[in-house]
Protein backbone atom coordinates (compact mmCIF):
# COMPACT_ATOMS: atom_id res chain seq x y z
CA UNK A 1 -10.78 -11.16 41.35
CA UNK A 2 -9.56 -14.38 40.19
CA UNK A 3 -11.81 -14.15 36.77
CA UNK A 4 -9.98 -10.81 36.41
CA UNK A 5 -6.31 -11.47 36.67
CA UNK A 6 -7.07 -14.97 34.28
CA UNK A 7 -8.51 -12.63 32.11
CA UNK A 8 -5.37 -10.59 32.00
CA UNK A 9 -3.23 -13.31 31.87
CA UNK A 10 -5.03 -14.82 28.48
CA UNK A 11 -4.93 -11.09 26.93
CA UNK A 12 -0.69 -10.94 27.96
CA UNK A 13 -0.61 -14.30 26.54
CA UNK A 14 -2.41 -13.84 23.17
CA UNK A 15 -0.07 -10.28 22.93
CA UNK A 16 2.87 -11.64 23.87
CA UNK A 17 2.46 -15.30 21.70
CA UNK A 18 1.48 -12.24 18.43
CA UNK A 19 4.65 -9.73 19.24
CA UNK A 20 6.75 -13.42 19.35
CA UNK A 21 5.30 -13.92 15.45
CA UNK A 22 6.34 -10.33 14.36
CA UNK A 23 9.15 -10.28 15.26
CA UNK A 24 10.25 -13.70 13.93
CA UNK A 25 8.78 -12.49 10.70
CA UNK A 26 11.37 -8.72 11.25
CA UNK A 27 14.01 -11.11 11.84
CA UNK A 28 13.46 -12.72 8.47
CA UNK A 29 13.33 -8.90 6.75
CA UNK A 30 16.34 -7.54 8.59
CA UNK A 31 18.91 -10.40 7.86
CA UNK A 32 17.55 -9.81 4.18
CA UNK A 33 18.14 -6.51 4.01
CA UNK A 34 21.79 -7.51 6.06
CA UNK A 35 22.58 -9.78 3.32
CA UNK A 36 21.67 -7.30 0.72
CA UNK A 37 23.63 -4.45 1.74
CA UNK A 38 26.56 -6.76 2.73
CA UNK A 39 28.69 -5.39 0.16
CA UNK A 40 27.46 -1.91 0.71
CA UNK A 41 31.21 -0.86 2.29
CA UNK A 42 29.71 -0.42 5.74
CA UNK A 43 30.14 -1.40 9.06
CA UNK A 44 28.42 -4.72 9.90
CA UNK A 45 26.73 -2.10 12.91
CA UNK A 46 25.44 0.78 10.57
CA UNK A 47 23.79 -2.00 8.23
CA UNK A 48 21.96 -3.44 10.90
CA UNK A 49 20.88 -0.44 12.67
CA UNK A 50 19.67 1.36 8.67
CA UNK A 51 17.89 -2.04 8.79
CA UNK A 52 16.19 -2.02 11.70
CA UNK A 53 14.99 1.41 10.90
CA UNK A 54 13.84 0.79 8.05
CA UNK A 55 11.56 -2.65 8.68
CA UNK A 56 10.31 -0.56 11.53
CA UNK A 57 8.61 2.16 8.98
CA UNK A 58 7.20 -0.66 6.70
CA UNK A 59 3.95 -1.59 7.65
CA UNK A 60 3.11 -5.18 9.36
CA UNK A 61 2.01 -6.36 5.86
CA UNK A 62 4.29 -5.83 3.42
CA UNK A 63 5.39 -8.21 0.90
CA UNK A 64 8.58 -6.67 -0.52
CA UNK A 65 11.66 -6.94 1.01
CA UNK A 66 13.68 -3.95 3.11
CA UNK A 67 15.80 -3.95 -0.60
CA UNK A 68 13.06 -3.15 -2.60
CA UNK A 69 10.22 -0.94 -0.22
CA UNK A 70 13.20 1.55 0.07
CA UNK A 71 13.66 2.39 -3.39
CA UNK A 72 10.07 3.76 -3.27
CA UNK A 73 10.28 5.40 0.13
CA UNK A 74 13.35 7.92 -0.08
CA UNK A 75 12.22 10.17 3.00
CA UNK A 76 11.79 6.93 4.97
CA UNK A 77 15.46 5.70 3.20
CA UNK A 78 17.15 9.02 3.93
CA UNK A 79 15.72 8.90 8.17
CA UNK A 80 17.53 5.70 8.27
CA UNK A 81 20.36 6.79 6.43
CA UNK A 82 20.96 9.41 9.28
CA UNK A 83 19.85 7.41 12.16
CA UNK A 84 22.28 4.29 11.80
CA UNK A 85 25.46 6.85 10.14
CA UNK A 86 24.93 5.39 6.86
CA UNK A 87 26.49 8.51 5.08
């Protein structure tokens, strides 16, 4: 029993030290996309939440900021639109 549970505890660990890494990296893509839309006449809320949204639908390795994936995702765009009361 105690192999099992140190087990467990080394696979929470590794998952846990991994989801800590994403989501320093989402951090880094949402206050981007934040600062990019600053000017966008919106609620500081709204441009977070259309944010959020959208880092979440971009895949774990993308390279191009919130800004830029959008303009070649419009369904994804428009979800997030609706979601955070962009329009």
């Amino acid at each position: 029993m105690n192999v099992k549970l140190s087990t467990l505890f080394l696979i929470a660990s590794v998952t846990v030290s991994g989801l800590a890494f994403a989501d320093a990296d989402d951090t880094k893509w949402i206050a981007q996309c934040v600062k990019d839309n600053k000017d966008a006449g919106k609620p500081p809320e709204v441009v977070q939440k259309y944010c959020e949204c959208m880092n979440e639908k971009m895949g774990s390795n993308e390279t191009q900021s919130v800004t830029q994936w959008e303009k070649a995702h419009p369904n994804e765009e428009k979800e997030c639109d609706a979601k955070a009361g962009w329009k």
